[in-house]
C-alpha atoms as a PDB file:
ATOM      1  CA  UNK A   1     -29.993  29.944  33.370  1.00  0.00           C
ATOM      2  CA  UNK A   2     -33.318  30.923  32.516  1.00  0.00           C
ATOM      3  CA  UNK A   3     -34.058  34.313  30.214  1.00  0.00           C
ATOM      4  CA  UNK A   4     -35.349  35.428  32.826  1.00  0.00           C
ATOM      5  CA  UNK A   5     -32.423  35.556  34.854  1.00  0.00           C
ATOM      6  CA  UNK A   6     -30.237  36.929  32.087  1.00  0.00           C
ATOM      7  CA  UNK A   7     -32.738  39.707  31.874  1.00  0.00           C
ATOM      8  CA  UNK A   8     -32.064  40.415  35.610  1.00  0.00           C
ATOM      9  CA  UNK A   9     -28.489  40.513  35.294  1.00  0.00           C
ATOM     10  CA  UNK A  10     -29.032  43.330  32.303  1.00  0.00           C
ATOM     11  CA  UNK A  11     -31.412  45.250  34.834  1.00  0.00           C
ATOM     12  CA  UNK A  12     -28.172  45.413  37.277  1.00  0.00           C
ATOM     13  CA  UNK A  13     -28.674  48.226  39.831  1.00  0.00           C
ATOM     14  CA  UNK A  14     -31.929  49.410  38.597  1.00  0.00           C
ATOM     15  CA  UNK A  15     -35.026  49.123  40.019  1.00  0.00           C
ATOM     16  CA  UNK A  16     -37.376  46.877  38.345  1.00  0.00           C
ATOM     17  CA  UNK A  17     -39.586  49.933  38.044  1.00  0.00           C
ATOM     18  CA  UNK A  18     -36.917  52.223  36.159  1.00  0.00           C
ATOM     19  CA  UNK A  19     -35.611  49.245  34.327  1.00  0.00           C
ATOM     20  CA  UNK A  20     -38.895  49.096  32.846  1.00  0.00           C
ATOM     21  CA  UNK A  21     -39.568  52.632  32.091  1.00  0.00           C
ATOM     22  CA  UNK A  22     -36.088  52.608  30.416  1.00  0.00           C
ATOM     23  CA  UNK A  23     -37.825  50.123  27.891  1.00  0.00           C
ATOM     24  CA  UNK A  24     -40.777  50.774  27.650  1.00  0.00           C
ATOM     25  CA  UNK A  25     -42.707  48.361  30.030  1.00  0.00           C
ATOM     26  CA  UNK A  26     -44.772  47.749  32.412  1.00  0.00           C
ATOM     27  CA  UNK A  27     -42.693  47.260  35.547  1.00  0.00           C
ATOM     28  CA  UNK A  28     -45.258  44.025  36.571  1.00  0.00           C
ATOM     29  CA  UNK A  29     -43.730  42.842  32.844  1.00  0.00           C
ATOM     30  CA  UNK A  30     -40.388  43.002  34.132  1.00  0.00           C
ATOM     31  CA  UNK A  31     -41.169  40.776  37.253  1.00  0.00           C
ATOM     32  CA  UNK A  32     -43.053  38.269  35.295  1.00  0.00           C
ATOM     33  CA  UNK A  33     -39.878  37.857  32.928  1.00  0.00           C
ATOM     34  CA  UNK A  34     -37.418  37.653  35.917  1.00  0.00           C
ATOM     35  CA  UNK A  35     -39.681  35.106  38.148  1.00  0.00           C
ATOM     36  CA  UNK A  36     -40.350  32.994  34.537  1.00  0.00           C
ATOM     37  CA  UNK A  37     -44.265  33.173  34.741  1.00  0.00           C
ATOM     38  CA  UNK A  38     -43.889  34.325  31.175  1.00  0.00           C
ATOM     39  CA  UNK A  39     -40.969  35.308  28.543  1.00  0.00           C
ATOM     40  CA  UNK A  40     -40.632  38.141  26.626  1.00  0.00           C
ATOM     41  CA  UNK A  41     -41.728  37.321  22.734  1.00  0.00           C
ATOM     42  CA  UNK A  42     -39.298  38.565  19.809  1.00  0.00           C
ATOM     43  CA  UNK A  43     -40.909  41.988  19.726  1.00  0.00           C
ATOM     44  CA  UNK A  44     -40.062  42.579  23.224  1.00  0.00           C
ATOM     45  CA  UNK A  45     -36.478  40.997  22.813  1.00  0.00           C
ATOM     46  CA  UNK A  46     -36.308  43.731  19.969  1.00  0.00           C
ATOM     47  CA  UNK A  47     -36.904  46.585  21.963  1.00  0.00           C
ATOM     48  CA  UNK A  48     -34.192  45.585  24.541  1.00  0.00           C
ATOM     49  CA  UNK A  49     -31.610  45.464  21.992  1.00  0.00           C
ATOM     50  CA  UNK A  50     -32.565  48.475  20.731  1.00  0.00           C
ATOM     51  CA  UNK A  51     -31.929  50.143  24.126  1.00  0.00           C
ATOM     52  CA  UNK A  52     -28.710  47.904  25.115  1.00  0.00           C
ATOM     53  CA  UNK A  53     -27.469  47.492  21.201  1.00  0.00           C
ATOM     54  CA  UNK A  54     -24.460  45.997  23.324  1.00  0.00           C
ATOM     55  CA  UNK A  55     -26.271  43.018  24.378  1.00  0.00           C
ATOM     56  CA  UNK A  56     -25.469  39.811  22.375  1.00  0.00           C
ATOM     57  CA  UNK A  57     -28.791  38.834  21.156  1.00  0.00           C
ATOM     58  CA  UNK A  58     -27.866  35.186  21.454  1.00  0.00           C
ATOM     59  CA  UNK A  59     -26.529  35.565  25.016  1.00  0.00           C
ATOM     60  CA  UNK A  60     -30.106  37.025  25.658  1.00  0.00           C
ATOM     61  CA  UNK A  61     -31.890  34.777  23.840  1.00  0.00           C
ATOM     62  CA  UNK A  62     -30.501  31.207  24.650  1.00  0.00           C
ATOM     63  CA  UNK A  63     -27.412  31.886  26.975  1.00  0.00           C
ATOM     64  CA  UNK A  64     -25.018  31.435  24.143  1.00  0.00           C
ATOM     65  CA  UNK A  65     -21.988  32.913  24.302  1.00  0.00           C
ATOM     66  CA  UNK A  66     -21.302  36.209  26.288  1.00  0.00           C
ATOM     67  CA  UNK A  67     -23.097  38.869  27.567  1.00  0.00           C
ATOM     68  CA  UNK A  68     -21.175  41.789  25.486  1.00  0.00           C
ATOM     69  CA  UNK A  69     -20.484  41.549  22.048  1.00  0.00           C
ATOM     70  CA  UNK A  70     -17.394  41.735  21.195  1.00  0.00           C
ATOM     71  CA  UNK A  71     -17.660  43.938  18.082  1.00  0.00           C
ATOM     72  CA  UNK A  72     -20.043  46.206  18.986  1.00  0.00           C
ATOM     73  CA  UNK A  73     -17.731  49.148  18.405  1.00  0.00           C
ATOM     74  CA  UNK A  74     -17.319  48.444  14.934  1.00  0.00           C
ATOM     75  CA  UNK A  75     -20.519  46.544  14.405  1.00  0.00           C
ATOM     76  CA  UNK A  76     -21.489  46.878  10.748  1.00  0.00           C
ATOM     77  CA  UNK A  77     -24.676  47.232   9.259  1.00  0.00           C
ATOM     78  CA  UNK A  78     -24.413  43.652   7.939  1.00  0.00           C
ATOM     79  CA  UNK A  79     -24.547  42.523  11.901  1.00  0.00           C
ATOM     80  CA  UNK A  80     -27.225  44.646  12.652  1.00  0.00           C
ATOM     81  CA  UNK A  81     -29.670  42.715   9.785  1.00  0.00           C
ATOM     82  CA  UNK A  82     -27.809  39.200  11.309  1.00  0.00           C
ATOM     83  CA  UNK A  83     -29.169  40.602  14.469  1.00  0.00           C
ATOM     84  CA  UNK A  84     -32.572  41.471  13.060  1.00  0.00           C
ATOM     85  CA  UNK A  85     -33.153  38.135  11.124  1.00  0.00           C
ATOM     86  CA  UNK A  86     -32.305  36.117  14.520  1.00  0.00           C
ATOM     87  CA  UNK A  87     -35.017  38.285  16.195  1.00  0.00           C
ATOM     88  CA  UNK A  88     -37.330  36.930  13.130  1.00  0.00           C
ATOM     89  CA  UNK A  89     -36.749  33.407  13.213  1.00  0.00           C
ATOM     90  CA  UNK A  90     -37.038  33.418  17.366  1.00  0.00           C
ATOM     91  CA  UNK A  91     -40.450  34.552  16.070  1.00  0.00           C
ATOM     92  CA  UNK A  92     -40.656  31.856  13.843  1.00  0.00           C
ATOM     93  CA  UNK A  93     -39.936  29.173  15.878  1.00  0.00           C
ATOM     94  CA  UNK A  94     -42.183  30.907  19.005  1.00  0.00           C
ATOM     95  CA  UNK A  95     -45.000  30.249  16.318  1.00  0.00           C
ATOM     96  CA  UNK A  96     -44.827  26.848  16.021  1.00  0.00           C
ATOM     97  CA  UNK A  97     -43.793  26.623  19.790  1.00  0.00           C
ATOM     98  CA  UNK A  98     -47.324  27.432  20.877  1.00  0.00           C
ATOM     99  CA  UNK A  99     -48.684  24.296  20.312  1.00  0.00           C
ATOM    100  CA  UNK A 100     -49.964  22.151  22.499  1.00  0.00           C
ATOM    101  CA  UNK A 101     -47.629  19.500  20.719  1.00  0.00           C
ATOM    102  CA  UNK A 102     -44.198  21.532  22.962  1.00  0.00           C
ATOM    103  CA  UNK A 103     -46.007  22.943  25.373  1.00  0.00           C
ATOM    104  CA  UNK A 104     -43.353  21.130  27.884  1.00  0.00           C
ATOM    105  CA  UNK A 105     -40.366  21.989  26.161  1.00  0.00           C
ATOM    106  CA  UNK A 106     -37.829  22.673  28.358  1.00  0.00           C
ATOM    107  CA  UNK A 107     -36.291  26.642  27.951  1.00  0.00           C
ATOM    108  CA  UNK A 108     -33.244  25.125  27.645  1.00  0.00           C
ATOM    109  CA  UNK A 109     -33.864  22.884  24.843  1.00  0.00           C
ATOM    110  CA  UNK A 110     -36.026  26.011  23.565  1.00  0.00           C
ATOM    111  CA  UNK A 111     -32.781  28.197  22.782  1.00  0.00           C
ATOM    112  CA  UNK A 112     -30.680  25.482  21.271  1.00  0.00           C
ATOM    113  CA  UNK A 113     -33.771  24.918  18.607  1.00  0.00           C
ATOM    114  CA  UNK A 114     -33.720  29.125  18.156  1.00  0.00           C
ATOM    115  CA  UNK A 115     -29.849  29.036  17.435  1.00  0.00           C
ATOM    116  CA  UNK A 116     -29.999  25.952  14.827  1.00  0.00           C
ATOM    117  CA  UNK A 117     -33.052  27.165  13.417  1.00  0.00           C
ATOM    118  CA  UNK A 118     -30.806  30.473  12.916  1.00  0.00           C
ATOM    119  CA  UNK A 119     -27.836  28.949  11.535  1.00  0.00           C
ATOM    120  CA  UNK A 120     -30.011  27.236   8.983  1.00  0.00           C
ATOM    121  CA  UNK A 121     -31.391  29.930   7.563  1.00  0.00           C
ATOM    122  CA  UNK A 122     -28.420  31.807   8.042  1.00  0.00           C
ATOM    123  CA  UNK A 123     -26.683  29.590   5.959  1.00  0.00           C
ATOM    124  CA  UNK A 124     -29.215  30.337   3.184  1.00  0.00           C
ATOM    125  CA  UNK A 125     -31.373  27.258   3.313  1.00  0.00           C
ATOM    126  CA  UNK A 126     -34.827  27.284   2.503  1.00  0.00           C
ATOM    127  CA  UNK A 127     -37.494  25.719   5.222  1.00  0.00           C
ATOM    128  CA  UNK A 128     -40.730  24.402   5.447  1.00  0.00           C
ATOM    129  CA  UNK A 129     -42.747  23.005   8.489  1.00  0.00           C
ATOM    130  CA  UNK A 130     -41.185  19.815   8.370  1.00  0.00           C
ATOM    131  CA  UNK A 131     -37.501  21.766   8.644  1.00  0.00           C
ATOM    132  CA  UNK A 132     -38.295  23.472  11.168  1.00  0.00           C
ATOM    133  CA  UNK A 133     -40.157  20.156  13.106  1.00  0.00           C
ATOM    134  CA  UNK A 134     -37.370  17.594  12.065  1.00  0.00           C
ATOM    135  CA  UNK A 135     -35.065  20.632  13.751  1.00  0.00           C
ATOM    136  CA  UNK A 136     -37.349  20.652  16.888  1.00  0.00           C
ATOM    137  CA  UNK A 137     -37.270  16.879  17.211  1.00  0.00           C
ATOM    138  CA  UNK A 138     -33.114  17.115  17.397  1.00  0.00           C
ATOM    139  CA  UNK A 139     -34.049  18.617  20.874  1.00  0.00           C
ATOM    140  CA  UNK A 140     -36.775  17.617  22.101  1.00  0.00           C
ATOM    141  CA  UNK A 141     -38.925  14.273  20.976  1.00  0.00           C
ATOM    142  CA  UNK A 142     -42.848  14.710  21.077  1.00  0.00           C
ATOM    143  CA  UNK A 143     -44.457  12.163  18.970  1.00  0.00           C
ATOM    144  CA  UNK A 144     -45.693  14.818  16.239  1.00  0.00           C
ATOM    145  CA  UNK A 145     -42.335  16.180  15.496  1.00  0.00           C
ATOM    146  CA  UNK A 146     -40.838  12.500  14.900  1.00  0.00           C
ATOM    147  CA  UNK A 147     -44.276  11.714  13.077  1.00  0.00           C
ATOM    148  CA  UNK A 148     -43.939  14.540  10.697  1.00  0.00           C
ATOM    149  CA  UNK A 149     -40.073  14.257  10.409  1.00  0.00           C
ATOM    150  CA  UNK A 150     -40.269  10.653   9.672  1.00  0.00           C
ATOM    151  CA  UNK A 151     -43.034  11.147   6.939  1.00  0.00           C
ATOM    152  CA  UNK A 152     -41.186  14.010   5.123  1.00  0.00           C
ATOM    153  CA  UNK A 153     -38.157  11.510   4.648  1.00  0.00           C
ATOM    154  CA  UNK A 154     -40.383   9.330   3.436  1.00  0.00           C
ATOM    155  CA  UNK A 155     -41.779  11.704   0.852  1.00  0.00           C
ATOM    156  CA  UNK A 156     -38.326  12.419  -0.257  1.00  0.00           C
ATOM    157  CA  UNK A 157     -37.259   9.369  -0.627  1.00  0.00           C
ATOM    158  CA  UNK A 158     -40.658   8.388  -3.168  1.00  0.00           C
ATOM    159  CA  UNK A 159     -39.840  11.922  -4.856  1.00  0.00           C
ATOM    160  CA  UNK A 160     -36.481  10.870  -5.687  1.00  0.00           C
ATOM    161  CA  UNK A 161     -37.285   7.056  -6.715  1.00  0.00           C
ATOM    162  CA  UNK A 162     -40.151   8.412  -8.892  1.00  0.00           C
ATOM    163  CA  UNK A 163     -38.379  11.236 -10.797  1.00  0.00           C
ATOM    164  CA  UNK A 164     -34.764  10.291 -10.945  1.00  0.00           C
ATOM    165  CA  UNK A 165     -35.012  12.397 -14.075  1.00  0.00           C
ATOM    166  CA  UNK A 166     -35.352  15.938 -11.924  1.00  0.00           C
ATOM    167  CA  UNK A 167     -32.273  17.661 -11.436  1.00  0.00           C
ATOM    168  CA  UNK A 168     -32.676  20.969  -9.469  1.00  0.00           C
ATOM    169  CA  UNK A 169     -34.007  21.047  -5.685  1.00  0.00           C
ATOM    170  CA  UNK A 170     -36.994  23.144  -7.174  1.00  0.00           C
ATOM    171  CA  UNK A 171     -38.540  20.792  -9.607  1.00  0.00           C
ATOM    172  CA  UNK A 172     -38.409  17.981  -6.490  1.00  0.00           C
ATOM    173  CA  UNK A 173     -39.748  20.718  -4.030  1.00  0.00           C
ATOM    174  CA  UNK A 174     -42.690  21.117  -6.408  1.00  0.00           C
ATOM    175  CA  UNK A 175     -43.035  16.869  -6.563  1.00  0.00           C
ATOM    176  CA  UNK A 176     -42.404  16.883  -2.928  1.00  0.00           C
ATOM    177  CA  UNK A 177     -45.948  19.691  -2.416  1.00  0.00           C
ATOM    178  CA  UNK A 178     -47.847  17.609  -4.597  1.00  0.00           C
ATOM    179  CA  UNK A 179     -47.485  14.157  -2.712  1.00  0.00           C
ATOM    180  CA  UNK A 180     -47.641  16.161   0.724  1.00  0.00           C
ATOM    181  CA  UNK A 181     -51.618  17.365  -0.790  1.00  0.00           C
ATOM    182  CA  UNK A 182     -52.512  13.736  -2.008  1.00  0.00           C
ATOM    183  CA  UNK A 183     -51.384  12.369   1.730  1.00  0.00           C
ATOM    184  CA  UNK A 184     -53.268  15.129   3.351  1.00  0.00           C
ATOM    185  CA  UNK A 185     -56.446  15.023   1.028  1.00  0.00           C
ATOM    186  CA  UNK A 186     -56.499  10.904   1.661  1.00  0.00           C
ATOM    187  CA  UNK A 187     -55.372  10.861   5.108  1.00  0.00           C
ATOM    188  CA  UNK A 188     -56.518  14.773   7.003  1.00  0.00           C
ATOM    189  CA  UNK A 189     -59.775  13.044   8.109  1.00  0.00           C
ATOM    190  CA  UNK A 190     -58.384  10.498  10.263  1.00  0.00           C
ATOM    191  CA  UNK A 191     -55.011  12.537  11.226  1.00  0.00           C
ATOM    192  CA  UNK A 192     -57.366  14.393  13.358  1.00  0.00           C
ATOM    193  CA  UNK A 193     -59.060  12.206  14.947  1.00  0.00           C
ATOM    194  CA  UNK A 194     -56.329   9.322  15.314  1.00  0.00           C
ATOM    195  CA  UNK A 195     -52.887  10.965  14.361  1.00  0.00           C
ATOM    196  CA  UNK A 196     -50.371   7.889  16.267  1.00  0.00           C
ATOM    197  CA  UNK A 197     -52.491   5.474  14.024  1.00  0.00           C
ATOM    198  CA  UNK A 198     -52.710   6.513  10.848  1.00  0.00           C
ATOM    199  CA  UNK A 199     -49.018   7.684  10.776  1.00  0.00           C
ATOM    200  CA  UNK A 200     -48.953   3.641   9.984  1.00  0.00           C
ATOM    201  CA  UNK A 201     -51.576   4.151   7.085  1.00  0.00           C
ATOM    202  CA  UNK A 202     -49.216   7.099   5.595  1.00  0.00           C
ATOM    203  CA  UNK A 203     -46.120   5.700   5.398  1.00  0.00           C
ATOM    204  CA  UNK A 204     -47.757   2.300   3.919  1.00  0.00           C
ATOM    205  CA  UNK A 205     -48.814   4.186   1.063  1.00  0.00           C
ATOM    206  CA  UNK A 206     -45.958   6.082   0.663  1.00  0.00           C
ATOM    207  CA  UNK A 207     -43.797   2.676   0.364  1.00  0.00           C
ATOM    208  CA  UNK A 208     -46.335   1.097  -1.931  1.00  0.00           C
ATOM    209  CA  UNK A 209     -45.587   4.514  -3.936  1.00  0.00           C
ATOM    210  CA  UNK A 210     -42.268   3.678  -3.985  1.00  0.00           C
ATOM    211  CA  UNK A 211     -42.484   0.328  -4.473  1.00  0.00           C
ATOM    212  CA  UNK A 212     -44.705   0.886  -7.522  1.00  0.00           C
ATOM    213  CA  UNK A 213     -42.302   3.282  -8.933  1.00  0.00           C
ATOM    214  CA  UNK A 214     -38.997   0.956  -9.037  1.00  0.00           C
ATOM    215  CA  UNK A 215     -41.257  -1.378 -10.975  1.00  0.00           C
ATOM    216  CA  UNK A 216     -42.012   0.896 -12.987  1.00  0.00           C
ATOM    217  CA  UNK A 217     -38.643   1.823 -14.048  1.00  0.00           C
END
């Protein structure tokens, strides 16, 4: 089911015209949403949770789970930042969405990213753009999110051969920047103009990196 549809199901008995006055919308908005010509972005998801706080956002958002939420009567003000943050990270994702790279993502495949991209941060992980694309490509496999996904392992994996002696994530994150600027200062050039070919170049100079480093040792 489209959001679209969901959104029409909310509307119930009302016209599209007072549905959207109850919001604050443009009635042609509405009919947009609920034909899928467009979807609403996470400001406009915002405002209809303000006015139906009984909506579950990720009902409205993805399909998951149901309509109603359950403990909306004794919703706490804990839920209400929960609710806020997965509002912030739809907007997050929509971001990087808007490339050309997904522009045939399925909507389907588009609410199962905004739920695990949620329950990431959620779970009080840190991301980056290759999080967040190594996420994408769990759902949907354009040859930039595998590209950049099978680079940052890659990275890691030199990071970890060439300073076995770091012990925290943030002293490796800061290792981890500084290779990602010497690829992208040797390689940017040609990334543009060929980015399937010199994904080949990349990764043979990350391997000679870590080849290098184990002699080294």
């Amino acid at each position: 089911m489209r959001i679209g549809e969901r959104i029409r199901i909310l509307r119930g008995d009302l016209l599209q015209g007072e549905f959207a006055e109850k919001l604050g919308f443009h009635k042609n908005t509405i009919g947009r949403w609920e034909r899928g010509d467009s979807v609403p972005d996470a400001d406009n998801l915002a405002k209809i949770l303000d006015v139906y706080p009984w909506v579950n956002p990720a009902w409205l958002v993805c399909g998951a789970g149901e309509m109603e939420r359950r403990d909306f009567q004794a919703q706490s003000i804990e839920q209400n930042e929960l609710n806020k943050s997965f509002l912030v990270n739809t907007q997050i994702i929509d971001h990087y969405l808007e490339s050309d790279h997904y522009k045939d993502i399925p909507s389907k495949n588009r609410g199962l990213i905004y739920a695990k991209f949620h329950d990431h941060v959620k779970s009080g992980n840190s991301w980056n753009h290759f999080v967040i694309a190594s996420i994408i490509s769990e759902f949907y496999k354009p040859s930039f999110a595998l590209h950049d996904y099978d680079i940052a392992n890659k990275i890691r994996n030199l990071v970890d051969t060439k300073h076995k002696d770091l012990n925290s994530d943030s002293e490796k994150n800061v290792k981890y920047w500084e290779i990602f600027d010497e690829i992208d200062q040797r390689f940017c050039f040609f990334r543009a103009i060929a980015p399937n070919e010199v994904k080949k170049e990349i990764v043979s100079w990350i391997d000679s990196q870590i080849t290098e480093a184990k002699e080294a040792r």
